[in-house]
Each structure stands twice: as structure tokens, then as C-alpha cells.
C-alpha atoms as a PDB file:
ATOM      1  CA  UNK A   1      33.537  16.162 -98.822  1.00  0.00           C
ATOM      2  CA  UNK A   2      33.455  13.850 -95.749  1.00  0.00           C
ATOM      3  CA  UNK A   3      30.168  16.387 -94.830  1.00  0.00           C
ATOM      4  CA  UNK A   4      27.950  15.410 -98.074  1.00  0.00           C
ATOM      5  CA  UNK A   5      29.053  12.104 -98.198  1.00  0.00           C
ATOM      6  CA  UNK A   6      27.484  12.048 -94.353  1.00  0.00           C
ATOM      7  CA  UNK A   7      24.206  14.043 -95.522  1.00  0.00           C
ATOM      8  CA  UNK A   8      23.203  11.526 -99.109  1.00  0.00           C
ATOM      9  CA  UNK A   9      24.191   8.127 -96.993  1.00  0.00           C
ATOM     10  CA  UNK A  10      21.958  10.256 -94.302  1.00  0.00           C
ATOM     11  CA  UNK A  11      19.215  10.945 -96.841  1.00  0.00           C
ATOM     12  CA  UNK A  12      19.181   7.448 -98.214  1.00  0.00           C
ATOM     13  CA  UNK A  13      18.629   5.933 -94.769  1.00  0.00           C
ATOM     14  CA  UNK A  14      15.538   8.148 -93.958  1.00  0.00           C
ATOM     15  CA  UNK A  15      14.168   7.300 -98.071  1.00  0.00           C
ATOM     16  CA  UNK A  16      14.492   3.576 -97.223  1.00  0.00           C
ATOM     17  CA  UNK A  17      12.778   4.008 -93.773  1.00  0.00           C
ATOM     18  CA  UNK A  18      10.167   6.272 -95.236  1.00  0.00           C
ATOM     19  CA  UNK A  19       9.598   3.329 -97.740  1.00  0.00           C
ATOM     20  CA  UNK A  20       9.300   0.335 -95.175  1.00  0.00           C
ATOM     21  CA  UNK A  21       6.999   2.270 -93.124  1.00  0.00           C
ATOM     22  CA  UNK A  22       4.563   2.997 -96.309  1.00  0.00           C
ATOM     23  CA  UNK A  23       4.992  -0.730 -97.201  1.00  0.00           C
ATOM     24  CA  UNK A  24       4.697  -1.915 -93.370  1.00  0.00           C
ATOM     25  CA  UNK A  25       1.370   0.596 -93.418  1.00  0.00           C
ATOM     26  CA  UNK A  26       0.465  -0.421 -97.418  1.00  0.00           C
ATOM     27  CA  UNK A  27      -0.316  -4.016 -95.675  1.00  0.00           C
ATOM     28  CA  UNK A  28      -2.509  -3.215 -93.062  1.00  0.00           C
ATOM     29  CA  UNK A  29      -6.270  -3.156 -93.861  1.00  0.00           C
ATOM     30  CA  UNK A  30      -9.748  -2.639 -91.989  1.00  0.00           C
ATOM     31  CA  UNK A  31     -12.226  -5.279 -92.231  1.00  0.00           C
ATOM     32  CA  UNK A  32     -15.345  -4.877 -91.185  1.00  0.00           C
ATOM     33  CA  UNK A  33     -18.857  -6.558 -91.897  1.00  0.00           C
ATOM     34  CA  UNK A  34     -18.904  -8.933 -94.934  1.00  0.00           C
ATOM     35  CA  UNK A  35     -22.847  -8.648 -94.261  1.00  0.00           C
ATOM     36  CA  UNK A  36     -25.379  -6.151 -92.956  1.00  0.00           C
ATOM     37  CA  UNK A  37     -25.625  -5.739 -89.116  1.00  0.00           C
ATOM     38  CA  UNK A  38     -29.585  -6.086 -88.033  1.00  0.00           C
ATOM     39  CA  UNK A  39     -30.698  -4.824 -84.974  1.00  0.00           C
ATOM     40  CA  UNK A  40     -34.161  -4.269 -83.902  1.00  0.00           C
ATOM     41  CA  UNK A  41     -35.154  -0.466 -82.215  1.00  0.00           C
ATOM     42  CA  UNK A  42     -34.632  -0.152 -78.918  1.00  0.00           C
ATOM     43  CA  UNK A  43     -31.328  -2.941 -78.720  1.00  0.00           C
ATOM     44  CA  UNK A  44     -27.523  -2.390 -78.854  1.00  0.00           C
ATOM     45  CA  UNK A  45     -25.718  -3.118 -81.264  1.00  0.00           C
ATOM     46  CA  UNK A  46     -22.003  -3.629 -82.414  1.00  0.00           C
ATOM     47  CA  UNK A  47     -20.527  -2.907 -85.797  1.00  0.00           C
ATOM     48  CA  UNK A  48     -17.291  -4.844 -86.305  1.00  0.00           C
ATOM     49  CA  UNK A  49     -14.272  -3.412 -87.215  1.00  0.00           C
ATOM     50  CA  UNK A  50     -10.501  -4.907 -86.832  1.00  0.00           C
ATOM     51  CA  UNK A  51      -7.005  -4.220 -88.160  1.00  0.00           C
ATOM     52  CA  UNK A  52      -5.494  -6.818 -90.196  1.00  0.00           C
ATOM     53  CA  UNK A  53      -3.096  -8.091 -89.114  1.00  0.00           C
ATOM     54  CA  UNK A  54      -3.377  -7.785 -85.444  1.00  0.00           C
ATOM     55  CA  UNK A  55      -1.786  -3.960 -84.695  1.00  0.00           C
ATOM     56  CA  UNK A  56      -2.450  -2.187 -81.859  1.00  0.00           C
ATOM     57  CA  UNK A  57      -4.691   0.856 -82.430  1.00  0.00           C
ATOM     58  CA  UNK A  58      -4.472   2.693 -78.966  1.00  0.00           C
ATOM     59  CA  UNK A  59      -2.004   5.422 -80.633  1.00  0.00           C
ATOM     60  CA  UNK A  60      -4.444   5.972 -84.097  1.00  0.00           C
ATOM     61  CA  UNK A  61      -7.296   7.726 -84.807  1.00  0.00           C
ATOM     62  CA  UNK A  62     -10.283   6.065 -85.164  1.00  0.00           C
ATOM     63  CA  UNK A  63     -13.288   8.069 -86.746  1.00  0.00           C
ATOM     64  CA  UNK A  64     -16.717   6.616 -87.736  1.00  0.00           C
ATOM     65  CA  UNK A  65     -18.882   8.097 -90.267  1.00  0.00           C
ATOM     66  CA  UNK A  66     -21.971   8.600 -92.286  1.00  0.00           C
ATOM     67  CA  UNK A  67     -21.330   9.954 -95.670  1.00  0.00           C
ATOM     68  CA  UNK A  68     -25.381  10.646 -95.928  1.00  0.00           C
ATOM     69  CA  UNK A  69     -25.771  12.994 -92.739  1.00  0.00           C
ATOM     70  CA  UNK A  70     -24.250  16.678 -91.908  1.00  0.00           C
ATOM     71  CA  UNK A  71     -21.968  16.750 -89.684  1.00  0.00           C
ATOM     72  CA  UNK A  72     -20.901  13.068 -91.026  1.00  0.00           C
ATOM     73  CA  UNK A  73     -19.218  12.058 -87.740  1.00  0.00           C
ATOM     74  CA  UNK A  74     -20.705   9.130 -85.578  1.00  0.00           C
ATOM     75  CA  UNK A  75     -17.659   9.279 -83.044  1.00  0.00           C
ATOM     76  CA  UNK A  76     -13.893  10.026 -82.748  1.00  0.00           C
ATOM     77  CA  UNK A  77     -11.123   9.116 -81.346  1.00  0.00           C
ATOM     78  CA  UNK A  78      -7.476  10.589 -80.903  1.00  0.00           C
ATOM     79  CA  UNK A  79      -4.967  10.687 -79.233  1.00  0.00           C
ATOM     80  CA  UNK A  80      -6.189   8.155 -76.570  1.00  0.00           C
ATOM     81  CA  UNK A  81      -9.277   9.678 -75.652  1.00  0.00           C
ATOM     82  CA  UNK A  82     -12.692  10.045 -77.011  1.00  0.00           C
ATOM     83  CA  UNK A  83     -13.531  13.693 -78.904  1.00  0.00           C
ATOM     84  CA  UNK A  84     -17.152  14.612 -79.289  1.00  0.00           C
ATOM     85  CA  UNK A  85     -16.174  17.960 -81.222  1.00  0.00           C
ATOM     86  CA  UNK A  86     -18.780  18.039 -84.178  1.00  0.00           C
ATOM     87  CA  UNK A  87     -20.124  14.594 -83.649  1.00  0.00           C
ATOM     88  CA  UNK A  88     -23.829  14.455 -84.999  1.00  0.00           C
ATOM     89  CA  UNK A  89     -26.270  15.514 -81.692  1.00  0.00           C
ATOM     90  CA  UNK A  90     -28.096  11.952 -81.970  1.00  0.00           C
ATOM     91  CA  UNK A  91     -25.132  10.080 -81.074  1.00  0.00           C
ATOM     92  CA  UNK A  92     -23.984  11.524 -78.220  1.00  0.00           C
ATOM     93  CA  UNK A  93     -23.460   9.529 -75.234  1.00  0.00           C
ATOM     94  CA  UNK A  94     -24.622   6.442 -77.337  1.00  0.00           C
ATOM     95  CA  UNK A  95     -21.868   5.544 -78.718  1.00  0.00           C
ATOM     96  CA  UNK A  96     -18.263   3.977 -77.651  1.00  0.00           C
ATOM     97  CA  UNK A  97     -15.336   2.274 -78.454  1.00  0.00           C
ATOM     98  CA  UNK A  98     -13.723  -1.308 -76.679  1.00  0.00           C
ATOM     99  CA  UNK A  99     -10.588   0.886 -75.027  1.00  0.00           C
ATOM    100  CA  UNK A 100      -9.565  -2.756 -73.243  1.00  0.00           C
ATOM    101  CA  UNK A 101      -9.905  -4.319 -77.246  1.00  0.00           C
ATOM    102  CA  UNK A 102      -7.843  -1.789 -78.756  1.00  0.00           C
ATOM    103  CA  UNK A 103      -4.117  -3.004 -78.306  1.00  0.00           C
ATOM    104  CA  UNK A 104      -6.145  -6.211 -80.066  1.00  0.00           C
ATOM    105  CA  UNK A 105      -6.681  -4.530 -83.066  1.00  0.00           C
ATOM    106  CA  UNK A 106     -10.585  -4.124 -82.401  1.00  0.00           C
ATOM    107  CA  UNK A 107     -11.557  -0.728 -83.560  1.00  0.00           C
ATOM    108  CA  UNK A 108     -15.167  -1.909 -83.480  1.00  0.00           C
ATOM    109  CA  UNK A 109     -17.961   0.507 -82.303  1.00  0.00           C
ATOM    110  CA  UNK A 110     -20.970  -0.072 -80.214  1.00  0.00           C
ATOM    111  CA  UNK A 111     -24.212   2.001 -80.220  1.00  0.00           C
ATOM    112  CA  UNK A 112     -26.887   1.728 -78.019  1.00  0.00           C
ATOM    113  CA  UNK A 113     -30.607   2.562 -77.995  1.00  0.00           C
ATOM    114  CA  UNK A 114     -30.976   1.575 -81.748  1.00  0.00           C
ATOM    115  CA  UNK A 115     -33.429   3.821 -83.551  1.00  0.00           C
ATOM    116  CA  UNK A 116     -34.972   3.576 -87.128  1.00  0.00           C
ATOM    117  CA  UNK A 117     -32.971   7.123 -87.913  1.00  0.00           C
ATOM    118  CA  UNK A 118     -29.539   5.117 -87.238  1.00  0.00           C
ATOM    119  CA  UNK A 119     -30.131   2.548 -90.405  1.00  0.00           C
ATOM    120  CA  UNK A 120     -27.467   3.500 -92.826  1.00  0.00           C
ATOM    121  CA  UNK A 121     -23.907   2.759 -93.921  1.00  0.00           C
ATOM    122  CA  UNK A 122     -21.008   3.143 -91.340  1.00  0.00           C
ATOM    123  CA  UNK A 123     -17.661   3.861 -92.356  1.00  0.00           C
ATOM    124  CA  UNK A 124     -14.788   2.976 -89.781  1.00  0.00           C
ATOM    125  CA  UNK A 125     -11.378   5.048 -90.849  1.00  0.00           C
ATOM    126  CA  UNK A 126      -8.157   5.153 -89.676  1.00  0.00           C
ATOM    127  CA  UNK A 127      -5.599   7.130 -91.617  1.00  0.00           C
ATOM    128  CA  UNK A 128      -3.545   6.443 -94.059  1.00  0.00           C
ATOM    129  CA  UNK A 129      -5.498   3.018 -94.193  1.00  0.00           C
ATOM    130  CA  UNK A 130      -8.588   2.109 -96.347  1.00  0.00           C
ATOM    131  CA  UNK A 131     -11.713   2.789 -94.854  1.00  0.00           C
ATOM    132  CA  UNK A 132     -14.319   0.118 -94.810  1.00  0.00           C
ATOM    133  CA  UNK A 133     -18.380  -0.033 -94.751  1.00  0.00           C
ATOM    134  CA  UNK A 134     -20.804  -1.852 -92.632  1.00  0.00           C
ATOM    135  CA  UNK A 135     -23.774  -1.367 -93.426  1.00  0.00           C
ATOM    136  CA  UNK A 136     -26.595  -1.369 -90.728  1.00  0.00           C
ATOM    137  CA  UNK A 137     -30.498  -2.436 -90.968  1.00  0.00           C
ATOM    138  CA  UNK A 138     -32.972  -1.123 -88.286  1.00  0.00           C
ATOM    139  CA  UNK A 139     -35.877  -2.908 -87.877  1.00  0.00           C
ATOM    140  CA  UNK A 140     -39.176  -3.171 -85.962  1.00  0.00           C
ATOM    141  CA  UNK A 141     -41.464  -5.764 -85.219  1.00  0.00           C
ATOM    142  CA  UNK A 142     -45.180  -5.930 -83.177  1.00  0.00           C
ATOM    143  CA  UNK A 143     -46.998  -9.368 -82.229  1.00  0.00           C
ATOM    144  CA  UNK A 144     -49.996 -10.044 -84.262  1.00  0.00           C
ATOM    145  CA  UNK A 145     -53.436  -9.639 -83.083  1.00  0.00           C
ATOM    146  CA  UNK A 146     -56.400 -11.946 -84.177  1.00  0.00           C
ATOM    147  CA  UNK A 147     -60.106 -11.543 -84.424  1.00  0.00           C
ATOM    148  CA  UNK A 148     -63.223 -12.993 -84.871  1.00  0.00           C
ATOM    149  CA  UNK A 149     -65.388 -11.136 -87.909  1.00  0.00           C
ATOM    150  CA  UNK A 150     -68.867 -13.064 -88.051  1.00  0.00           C
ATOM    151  CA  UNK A 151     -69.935 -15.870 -90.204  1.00  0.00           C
ATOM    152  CA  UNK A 152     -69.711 -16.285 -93.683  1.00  0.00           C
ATOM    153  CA  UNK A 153     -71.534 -19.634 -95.540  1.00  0.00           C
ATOM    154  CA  UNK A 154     -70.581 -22.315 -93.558  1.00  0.00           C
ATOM    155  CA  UNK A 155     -67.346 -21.075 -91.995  1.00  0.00           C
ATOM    156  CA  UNK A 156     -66.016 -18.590 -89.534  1.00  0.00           C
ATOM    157  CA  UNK A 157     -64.167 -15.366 -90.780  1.00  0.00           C
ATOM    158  CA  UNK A 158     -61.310 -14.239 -89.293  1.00  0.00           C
ATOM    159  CA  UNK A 159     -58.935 -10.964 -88.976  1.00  0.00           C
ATOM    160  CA  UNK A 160     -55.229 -10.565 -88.470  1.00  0.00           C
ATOM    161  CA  UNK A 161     -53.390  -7.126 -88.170  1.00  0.00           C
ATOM    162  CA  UNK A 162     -49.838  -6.332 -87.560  1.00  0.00           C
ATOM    163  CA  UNK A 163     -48.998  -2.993 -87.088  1.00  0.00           C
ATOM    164  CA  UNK A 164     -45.915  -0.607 -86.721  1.00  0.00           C
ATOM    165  CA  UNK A 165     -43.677  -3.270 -88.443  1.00  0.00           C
ATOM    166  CA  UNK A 166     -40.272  -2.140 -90.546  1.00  0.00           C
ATOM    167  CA  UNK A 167     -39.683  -3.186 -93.151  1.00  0.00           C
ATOM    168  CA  UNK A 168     -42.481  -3.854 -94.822  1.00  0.00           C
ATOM    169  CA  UNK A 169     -43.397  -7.767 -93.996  1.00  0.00           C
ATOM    170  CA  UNK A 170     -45.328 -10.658 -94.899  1.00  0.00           C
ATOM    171  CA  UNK A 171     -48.834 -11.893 -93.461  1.00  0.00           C
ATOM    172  CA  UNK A 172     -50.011 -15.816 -93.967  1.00  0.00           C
ATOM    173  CA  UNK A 173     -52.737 -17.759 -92.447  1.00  0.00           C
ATOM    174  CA  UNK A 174     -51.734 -21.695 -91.473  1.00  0.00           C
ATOM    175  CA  UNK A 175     -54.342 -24.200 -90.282  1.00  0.00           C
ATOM    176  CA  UNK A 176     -53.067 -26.747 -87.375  1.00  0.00           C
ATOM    177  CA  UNK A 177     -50.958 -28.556 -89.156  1.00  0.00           C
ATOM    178  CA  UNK A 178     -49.358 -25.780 -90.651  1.00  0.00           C
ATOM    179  CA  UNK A 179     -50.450 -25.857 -93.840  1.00  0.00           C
ATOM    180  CA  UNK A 180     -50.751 -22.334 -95.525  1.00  0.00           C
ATOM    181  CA  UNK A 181     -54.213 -20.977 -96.360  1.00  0.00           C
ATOM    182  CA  UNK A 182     -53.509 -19.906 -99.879  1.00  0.00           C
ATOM    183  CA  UNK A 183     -55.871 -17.581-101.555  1.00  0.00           C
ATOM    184  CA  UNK A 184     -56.166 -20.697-103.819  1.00  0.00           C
ATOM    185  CA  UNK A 185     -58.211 -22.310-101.159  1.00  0.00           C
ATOM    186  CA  UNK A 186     -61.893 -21.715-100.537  1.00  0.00           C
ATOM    187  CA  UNK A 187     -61.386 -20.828 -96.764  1.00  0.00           C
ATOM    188  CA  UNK A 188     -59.892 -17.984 -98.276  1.00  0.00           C
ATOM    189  CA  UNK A 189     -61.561 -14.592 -98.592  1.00  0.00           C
ATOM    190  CA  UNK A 190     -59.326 -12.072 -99.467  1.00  0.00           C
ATOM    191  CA  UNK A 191     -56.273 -12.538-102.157  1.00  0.00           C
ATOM    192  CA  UNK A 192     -54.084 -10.436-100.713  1.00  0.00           C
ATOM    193  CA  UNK A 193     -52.819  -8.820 -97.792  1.00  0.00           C
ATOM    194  CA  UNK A 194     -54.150  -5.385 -97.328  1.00  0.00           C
ATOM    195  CA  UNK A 195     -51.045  -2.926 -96.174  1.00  0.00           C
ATOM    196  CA  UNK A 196     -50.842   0.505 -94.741  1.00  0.00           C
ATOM    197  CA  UNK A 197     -47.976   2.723 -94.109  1.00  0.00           C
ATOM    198  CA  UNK A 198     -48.203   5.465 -91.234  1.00  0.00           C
ATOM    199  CA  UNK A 199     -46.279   9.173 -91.548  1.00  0.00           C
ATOM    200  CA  UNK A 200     -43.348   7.389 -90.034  1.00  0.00           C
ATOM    201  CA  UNK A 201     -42.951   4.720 -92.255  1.00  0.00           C
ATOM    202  CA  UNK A 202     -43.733   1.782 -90.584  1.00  0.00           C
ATOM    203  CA  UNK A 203     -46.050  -0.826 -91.775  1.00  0.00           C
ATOM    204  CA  UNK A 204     -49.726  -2.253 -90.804  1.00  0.00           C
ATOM    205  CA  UNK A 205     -50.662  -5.567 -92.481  1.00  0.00           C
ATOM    206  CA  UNK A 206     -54.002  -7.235 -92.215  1.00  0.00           C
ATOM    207  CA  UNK A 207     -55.541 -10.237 -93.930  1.00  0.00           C
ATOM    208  CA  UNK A 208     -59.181 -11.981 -93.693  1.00  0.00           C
ATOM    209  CA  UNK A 209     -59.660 -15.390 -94.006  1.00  0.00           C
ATOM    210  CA  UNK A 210     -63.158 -18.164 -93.579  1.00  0.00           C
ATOM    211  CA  UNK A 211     -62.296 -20.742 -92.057  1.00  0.00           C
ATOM    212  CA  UNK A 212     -64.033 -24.478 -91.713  1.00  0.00           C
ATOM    213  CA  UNK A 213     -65.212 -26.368 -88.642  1.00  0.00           C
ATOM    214  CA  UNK A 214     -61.733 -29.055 -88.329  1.00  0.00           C
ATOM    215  CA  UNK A 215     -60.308 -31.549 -85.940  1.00  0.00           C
ATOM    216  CA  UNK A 216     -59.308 -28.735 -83.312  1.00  0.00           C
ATOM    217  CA  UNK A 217     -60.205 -25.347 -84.561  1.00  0.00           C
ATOM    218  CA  UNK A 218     -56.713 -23.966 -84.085  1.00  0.00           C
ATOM    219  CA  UNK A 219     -55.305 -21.787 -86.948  1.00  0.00           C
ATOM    220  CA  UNK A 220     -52.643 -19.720 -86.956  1.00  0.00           C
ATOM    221  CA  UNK A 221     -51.723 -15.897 -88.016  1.00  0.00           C
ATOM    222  CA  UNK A 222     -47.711 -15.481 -89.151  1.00  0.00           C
ATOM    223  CA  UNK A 223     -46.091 -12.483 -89.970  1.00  0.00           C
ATOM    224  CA  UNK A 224     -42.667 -13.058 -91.220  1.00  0.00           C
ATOM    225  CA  UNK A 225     -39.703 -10.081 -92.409  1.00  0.00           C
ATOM    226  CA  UNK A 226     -37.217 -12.151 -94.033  1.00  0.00           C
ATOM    227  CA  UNK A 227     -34.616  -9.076 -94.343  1.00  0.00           C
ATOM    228  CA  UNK A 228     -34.047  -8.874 -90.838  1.00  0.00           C
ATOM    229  CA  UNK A 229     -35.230 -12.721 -89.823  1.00  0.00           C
ATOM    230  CA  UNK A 230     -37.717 -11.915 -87.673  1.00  0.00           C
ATOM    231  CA  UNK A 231     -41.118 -14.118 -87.203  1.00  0.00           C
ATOM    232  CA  UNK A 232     -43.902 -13.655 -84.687  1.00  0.00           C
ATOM    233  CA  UNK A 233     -47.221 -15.577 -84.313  1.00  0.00           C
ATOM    234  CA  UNK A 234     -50.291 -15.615 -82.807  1.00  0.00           C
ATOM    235  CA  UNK A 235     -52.758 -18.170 -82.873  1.00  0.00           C
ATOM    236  CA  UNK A 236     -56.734 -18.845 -82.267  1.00  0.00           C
ATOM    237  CA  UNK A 237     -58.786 -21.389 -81.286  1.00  0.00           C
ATOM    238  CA  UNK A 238     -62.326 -21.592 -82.396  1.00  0.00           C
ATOM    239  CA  UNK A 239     -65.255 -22.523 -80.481  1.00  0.00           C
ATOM    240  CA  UNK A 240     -67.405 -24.921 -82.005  1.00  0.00           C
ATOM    241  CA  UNK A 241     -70.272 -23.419 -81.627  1.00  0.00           C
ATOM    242  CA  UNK A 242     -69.308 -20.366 -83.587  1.00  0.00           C
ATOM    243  CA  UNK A 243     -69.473 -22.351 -86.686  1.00  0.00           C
ATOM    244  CA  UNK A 244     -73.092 -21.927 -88.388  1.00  0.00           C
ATOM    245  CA  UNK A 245     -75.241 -24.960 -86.903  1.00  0.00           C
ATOM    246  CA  UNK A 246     -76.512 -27.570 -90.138  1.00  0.00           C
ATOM    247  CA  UNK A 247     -79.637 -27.983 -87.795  1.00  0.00           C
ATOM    248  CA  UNK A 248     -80.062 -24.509 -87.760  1.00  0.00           C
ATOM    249  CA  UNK A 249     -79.989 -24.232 -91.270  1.00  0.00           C
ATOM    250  CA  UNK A 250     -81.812 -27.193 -91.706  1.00  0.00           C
ATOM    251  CA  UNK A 251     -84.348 -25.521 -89.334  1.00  0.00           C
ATOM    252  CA  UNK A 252     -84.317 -22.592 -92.041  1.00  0.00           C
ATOM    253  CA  UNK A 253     -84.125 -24.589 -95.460  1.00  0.00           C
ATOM    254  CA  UNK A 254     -87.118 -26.687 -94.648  1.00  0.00           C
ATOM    255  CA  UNK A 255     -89.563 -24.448 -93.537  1.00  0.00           C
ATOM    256  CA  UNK A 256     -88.689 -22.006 -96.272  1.00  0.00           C
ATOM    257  CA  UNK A 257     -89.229 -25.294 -99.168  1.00  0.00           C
ATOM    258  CA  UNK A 258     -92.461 -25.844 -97.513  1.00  0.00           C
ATOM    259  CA  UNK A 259     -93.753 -22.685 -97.908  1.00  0.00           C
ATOM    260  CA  UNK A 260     -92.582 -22.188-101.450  1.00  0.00           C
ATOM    261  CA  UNK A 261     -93.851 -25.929-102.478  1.00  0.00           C
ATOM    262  CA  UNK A 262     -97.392 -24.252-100.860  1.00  0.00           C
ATOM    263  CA  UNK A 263     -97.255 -21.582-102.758  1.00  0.00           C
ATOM    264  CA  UNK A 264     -96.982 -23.352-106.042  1.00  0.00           C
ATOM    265  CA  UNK A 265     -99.231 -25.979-104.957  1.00  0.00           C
ATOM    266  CA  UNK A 266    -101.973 -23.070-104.417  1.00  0.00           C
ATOM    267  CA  UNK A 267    -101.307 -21.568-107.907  1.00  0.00           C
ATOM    268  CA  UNK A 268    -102.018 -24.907-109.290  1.00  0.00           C
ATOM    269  CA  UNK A 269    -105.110 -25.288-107.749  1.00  0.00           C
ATOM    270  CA  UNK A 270    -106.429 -21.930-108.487  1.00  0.00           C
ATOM    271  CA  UNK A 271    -105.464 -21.856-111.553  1.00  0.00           C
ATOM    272  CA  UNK A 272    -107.178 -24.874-112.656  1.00  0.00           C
ATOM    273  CA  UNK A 273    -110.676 -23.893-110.529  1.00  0.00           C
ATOM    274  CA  UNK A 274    -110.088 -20.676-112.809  1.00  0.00           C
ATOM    275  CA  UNK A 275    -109.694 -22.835-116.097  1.00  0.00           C
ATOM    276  CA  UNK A 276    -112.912 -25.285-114.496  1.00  0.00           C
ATOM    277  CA  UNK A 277    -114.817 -21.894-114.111  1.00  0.00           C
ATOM    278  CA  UNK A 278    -114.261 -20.378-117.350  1.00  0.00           C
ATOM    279  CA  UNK A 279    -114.823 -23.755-118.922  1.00  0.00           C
ATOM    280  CA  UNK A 280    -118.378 -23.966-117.452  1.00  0.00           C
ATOM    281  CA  UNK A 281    -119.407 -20.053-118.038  1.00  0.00           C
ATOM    282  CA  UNK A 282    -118.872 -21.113-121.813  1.00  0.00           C
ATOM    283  CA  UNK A 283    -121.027 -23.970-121.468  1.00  0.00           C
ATOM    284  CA  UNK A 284    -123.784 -22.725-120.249  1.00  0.00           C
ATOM    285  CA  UNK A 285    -123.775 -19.248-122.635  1.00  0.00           C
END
């Protein structure tokens, strides 16, 4: 009797245990990212991940993920040590975890060498918690290059490319005070922005634009991708004597109304000795 009273008091100790350690565990969450990481190719880069509230995570498993690749793992850890068994062959020896951060609750992982192919959603996991997602955007970015395309009327034209950008980004033309050349404008001789995508998906944008002999000739070529809040600029300045000459137009206009006043004026004449001529042949007949 004594025995099975021992063995349900027993039992009901190691329920109410069982139950303060789900509750204790129930309360702990992951919290990652509440917006995308952005990284540009070729930096490193760290997606956040902690345990709320602050437990130590030296003695979990920590596994990182990406639901959209085969094998899915990014890296692993257990059992105090790093495990590259079926980690996907592009991460290896690129990524890692803050060992000195982990008593601190930072399960956060760093990955270096950033590549286009490594834009995704993460998942950091720990069991028997919820796992959370941070997603991560890859971009890449080239300086823009400026160039001078001939006259057109009485303005220069200019050309702007941008290549090898991602994602897909946004070309302007300012003058030098920064005001945008908008295809509203008669400097302007394209409407749009011509774009291109190579085989690897990254982006060439070019634009053409006239512009007018100013103050200081300075304009400038912006290309701007908002998503990942990058901006780079180049900018020109313009010679004055590239801009069509008025005397040498002048030179051109004048000459060319003189010769087509001559012309008429040599109609008139022989038109009217022709009409004098006639007139006197029917006179004399």
C-alpha cells in the first residue's frame, strides 16, 4: 500500500515537472528580423536571431534553413559544435555562428561572400520553439557612365548607361541645381528609360537626353534602387564650345536666304522678259 502510494505521489511530481518545463519552454520565442536584411554581393552579412527572454543557447540546437533549396540546411549546430553533415555545398565554410554570443541568447548567423543565389528566406529553429523568418535581399549596383552623342537643334545630346544592376533600378537626368529633366521638358529626347536584362538577371539601364547651353554646363546622371537604398551618380560637364555656335548658324541661315531670295528674284525677272517677249511677238504679227 505504502509502495503505490510512493509510485502516484511519484508520478504526480514528474506530471507537474513535465508541465512547468512545457510552460517554462511554451514562453520562450525566436525573434528575428521585423524587416528584410539587404546586403550587396560580395559583403557579409548578419541575419539576427535571439531567444526571448535572454536563455542561454550553448546546450540547443540551432539549425538554419531554406525551405526553397534541396538539401534545405544553411548550417547546424549541436551539441556544442558546428555539423556540416548535409549542409547545402554553397555554404560551406561561409557561414558561422557567435559561439562567445550564445550564453546571450544570440543564435544569430553570419554569412560571408554574399552572392545573388543566397537572396531568399532564412529560417532560424531551435526545437521545441517556433521557428522564425528573415528574409534576405541581394543586391548589386555599378557606377554610371556618361557620354557625349552629337548635337541635336541647338543643344547637346547626351547618354547614360548603368549596367549589371539588381534589382531592376531607376535612371533620371538632373541639371545643376538638381532639378529633374522630365520627359515633359524639351531637353528631353527620349520618354523613357530603355532597359535590358542579361542571362543572369541583372539589369542595364540607359537614357538620352539634349541638353541646353546653362550657367555651368554641369548635369547630372542618377540611378537610384529604392528596395535596397542604394544611389550612385555620375556627373558631366559640358564644354561650351560643344554647343552648336548661333554665328555658325547664322553663317548658314544667311547665305542660304540669299540664295533662295536670288532665285526668286531671277524667276521674276525672267518671267516678266518672257511675258514682255510674248507681248511684242503679238504685236508685231
Amino acid at each position: 500500500m505504502k509502495t503505490s502510494a510512493a509510485c502516484c505521489f511519484g508520478g504526480i511530481i514528474l506530471c507537474i515537472g513535465l508541465s512547468l518545463r512545457a510552460a517554462g519552454s511554451s514562453q520562450i520565442q525566436l525573434v528575428g528580423s521585423a524587416d528584410p536584411v539587404v546586403a550587396l554581393a560580395g559583403d557579409n552579412v548578419i541575419l539576427p536571431c535571439y531567444l526571448e527572454p535572454n536563455v542561454s543557447a550553448v546546450d540547443k540546437m540551432v539549425e538554419w534553413t531554406r525551405s526553397d533549396l534541396k538539401p534545405q540546411r544553411v548550417h547546424l549546430y549541436r551539441e556544442g559544435r558546428d555539423s556540416d553533415g548535409e549542409q547545402l555545398p554553397s555554404y560551406r565554410g561561409r557561414t558561422s555562428l557567435f559561439k562567445e554570443e550564445l550564453k546571450n541568447s544570440n543564435v544569430s548567423l553570419k554569412l560571408t561572400g554574399v552572392t545573388l543565389s543566397d537572396a531568399g528566406d532564412y529560417k532560424c529553429f531551435i526545437p521545441t520553439l517556433k521557428e522564425t523568418t528573415i528574409p534576405l535581399i541581394v543586391g548589386v549596383v555599378s557606377q554610371p557612365v556618361i557620354s557625349i552623342n552629337g548635337t541635336k537643334d541647338w543643344g547637346v545630346v547626351l547618354k547614360c548607361d548603368s549596367g549589371g544592376w539588381y534589382p531592376q533600378p531607376e535612371l533620371e537626368w538632373l541639371d545643376s541645381h538638381g532639378n529633374v529633366l522630365s520627359a515633359t521638358e524639351p531637353t528631353e529626347t527620349s520618354n523613357s528609360t530603355e532597359t535590358e536584362m542579361n542571362p543572369e538577371g541583372r539589369y542595364t539601364v540607359r537614357r538620352y537626353v539634349t541638353v541646353r547651353n546653362t550657367d555651368n554646363n554641369r548635369f547630372t546622371c542618377r540611378v537610384v534602387q529604392p528596395q535596397i537604398n542604394q544611389t550612385r551618380e555620375t556627373q558631366i560637364h559640358v564644354p561650351d564650345d560643344m554647343f552648336p555656335s548661333v554665328w555658325w548658324i547664322v553663317g548658314i541661315i544667311i547665305p542660304a536666304v540669299a540664295a533662295i531670295v536670288a532665285v526668286v528674284v531671277l524667276f521674276y525677272f525672267r518671267r516678266k522678259r518672257r511675258h514682255k517677249l510674248k507681248k511684242e511677238g503679238s504685236f508685231l504679227s
